[in-house]
C-alpha atoms as a PDB file:
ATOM      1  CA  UNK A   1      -5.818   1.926  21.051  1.00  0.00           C
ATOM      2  CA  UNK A   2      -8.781   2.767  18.545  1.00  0.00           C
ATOM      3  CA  UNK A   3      -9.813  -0.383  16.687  1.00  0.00           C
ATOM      4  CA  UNK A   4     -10.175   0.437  12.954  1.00  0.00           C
ATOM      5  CA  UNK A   5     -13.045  -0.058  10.653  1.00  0.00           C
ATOM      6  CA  UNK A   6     -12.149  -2.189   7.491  1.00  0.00           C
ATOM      7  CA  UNK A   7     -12.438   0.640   5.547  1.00  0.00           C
ATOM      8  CA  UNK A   8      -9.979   2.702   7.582  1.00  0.00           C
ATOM      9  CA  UNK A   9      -7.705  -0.541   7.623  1.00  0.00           C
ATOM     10  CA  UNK A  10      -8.033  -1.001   3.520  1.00  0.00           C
ATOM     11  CA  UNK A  11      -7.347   2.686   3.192  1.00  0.00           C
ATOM     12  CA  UNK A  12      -4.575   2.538   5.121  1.00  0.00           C
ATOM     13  CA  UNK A  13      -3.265  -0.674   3.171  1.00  0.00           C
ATOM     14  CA  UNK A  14      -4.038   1.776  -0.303  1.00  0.00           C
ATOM     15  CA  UNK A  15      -1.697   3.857   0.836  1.00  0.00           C
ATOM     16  CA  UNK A  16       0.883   2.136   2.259  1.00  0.00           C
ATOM     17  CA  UNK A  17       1.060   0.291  -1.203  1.00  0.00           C
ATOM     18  CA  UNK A  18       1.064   3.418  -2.793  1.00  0.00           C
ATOM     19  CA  UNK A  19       3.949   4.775  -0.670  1.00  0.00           C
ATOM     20  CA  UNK A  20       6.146   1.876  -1.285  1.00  0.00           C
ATOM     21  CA  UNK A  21       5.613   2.218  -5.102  1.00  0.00           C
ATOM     22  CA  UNK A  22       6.751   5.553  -5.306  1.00  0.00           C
ATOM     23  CA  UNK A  23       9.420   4.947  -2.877  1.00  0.00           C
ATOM     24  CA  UNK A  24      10.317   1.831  -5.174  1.00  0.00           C
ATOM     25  CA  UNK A  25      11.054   4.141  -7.785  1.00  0.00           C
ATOM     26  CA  UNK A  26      12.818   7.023  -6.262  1.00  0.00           C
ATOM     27  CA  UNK A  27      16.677   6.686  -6.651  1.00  0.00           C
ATOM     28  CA  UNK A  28      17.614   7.963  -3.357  1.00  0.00           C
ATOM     29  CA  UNK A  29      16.537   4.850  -1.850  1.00  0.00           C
ATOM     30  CA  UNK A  30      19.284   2.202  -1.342  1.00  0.00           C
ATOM     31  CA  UNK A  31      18.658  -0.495  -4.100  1.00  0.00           C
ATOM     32  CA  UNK A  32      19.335  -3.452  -1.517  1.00  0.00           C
ATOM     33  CA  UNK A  33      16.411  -2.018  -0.028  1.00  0.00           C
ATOM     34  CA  UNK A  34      14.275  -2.311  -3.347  1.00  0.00           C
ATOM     35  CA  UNK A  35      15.878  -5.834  -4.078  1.00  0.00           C
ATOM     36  CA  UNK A  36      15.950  -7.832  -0.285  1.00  0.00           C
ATOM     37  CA  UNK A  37      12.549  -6.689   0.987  1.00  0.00           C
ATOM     38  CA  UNK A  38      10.289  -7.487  -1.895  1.00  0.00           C
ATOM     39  CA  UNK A  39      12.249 -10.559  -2.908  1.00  0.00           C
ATOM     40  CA  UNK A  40      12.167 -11.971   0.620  1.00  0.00           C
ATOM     41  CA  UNK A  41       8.093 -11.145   0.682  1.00  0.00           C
ATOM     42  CA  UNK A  42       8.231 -12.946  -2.591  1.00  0.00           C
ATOM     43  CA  UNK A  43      10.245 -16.041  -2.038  1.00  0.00           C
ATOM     44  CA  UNK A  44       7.808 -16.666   0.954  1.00  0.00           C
ATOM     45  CA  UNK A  45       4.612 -16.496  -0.840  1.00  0.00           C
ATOM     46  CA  UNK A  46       5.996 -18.571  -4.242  1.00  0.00           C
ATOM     47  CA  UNK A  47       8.094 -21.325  -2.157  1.00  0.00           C
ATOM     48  CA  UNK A  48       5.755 -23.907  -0.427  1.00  0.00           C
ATOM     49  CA  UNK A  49       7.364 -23.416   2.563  1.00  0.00           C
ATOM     50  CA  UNK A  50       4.026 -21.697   4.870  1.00  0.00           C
ATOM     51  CA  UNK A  51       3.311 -20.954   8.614  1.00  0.00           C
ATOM     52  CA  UNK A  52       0.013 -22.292   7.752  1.00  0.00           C
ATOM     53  CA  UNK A  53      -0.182 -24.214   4.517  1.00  0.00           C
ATOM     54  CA  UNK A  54      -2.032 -22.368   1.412  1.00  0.00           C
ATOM     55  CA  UNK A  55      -4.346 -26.072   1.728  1.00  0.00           C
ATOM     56  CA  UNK A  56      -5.938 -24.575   3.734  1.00  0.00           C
ATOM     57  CA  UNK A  57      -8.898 -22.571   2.343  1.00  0.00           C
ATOM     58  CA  UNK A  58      -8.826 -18.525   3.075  1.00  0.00           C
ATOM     59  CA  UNK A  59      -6.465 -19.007   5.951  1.00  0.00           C
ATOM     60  CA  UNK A  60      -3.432 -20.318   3.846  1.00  0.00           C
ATOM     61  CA  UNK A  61      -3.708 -17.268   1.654  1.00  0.00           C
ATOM     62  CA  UNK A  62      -4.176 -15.005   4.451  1.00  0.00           C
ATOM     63  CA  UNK A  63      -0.472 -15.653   5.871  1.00  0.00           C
ATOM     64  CA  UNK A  64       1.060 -15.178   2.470  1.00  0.00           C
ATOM     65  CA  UNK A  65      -1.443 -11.560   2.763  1.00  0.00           C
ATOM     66  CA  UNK A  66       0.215 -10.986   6.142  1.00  0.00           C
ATOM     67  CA  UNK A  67       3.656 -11.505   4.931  1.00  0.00           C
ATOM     68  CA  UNK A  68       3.093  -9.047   2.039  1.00  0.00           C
ATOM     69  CA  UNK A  69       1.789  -6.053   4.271  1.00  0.00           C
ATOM     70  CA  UNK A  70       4.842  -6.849   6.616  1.00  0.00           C
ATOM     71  CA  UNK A  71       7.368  -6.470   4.047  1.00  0.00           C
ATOM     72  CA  UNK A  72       5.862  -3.163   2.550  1.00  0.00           C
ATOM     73  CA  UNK A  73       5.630  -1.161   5.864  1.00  0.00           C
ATOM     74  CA  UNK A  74       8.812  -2.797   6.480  1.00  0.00           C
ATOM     75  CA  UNK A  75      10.192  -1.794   3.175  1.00  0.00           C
ATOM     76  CA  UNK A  76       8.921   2.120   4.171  1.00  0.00           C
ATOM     77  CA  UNK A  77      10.203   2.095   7.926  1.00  0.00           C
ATOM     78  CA  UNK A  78      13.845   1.112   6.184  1.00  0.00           C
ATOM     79  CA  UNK A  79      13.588   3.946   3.766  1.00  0.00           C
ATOM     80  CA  UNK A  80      15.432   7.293   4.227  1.00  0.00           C
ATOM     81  CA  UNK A  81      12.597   9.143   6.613  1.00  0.00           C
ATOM     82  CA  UNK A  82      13.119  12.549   4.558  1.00  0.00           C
ATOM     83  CA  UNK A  83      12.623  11.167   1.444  1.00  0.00           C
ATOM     84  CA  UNK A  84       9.440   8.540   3.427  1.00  0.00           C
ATOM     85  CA  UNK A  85       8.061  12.288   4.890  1.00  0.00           C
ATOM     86  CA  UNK A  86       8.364  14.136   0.979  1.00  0.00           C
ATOM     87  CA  UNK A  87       6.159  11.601  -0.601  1.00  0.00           C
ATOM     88  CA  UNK A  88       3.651  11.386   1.888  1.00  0.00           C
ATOM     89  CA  UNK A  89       3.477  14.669   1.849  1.00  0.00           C
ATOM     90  CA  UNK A  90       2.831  14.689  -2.135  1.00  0.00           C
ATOM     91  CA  UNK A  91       0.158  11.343  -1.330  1.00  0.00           C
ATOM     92  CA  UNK A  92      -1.311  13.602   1.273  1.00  0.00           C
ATOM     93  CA  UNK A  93      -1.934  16.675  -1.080  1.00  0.00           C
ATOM     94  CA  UNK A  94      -2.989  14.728  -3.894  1.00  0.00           C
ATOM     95  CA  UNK A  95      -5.413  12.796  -1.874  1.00  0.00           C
ATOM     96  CA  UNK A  96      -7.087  16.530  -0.792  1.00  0.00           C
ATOM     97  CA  UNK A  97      -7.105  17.331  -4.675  1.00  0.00           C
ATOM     98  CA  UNK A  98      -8.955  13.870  -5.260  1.00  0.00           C
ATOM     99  CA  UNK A  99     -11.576  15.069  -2.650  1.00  0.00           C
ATOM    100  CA  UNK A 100     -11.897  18.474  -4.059  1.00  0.00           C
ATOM    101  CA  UNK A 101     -12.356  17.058  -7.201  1.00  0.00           C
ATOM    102  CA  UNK A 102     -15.447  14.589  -6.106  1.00  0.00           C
ATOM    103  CA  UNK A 103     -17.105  17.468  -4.309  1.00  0.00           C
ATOM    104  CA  UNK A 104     -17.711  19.024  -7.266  1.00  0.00           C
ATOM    105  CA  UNK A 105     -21.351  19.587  -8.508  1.00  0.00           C
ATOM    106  CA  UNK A 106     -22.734  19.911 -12.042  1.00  0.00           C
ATOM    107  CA  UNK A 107     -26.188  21.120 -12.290  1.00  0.00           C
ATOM    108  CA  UNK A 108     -27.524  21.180 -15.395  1.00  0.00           C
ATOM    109  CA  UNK A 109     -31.211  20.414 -17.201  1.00  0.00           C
ATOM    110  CA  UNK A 110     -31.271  17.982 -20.309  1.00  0.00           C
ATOM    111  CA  UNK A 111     -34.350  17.013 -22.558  1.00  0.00           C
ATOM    112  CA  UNK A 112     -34.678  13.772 -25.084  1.00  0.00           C
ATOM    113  CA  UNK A 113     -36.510  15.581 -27.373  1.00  0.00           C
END
């Protein structure tokens, strides 16, 4: 297995955030899905209840980090894989359209008179 590069592991966090949003608002996805996941994720990182306590510094908040991540690629494995495959399609080919975008180049000469 390849180890990934923080960026690659960021980007890959961007998007699975972004999948589960759009996912979140699509109706074809049962609502106890919406509702249990998320509120589970929740209840652990507002109840003081921890694997490792949020006293301690970076590491307590990292858990409650973990537990998040968890529950969103466990909220998109649950989803309906047609309707999972249709928006990462749409992430995908607005992602290239992003890129395209960047690439452009304006060349152009100015004076300050």
């Amino acid at each position: 297995m390849k180890k990934k590069s923080n960026s690659e592991f960021i980007q890959e966090i961007s998007h699975d955030v972004q999948l589960a949003w759009r996912l979140l608002r699509d109706p074809r996805v049962p609502t106890y899905l919406k509702v249990s996941i998320p509120a589970v994720a929740a209840l652990y990182v507002i109840l003081p209840l921890d694997i490792i306590p949020d006293m301690l510094p970076i590491i307590g908040q990292l858990d409650d980090l973990a537990v998040i991540i968890l529950g969103i690629r466990l909220f998109i494995q649950l989803a309906p894989k047609e309707v999972v495959a249709e928006h990462e399609t749409a992430l995908r080919r607005s992602s290239k359209s992003d890129k395209k975008e960047n690439e452009k180049v304006i060349d152009a000469d100015y004076q300050v008179k």
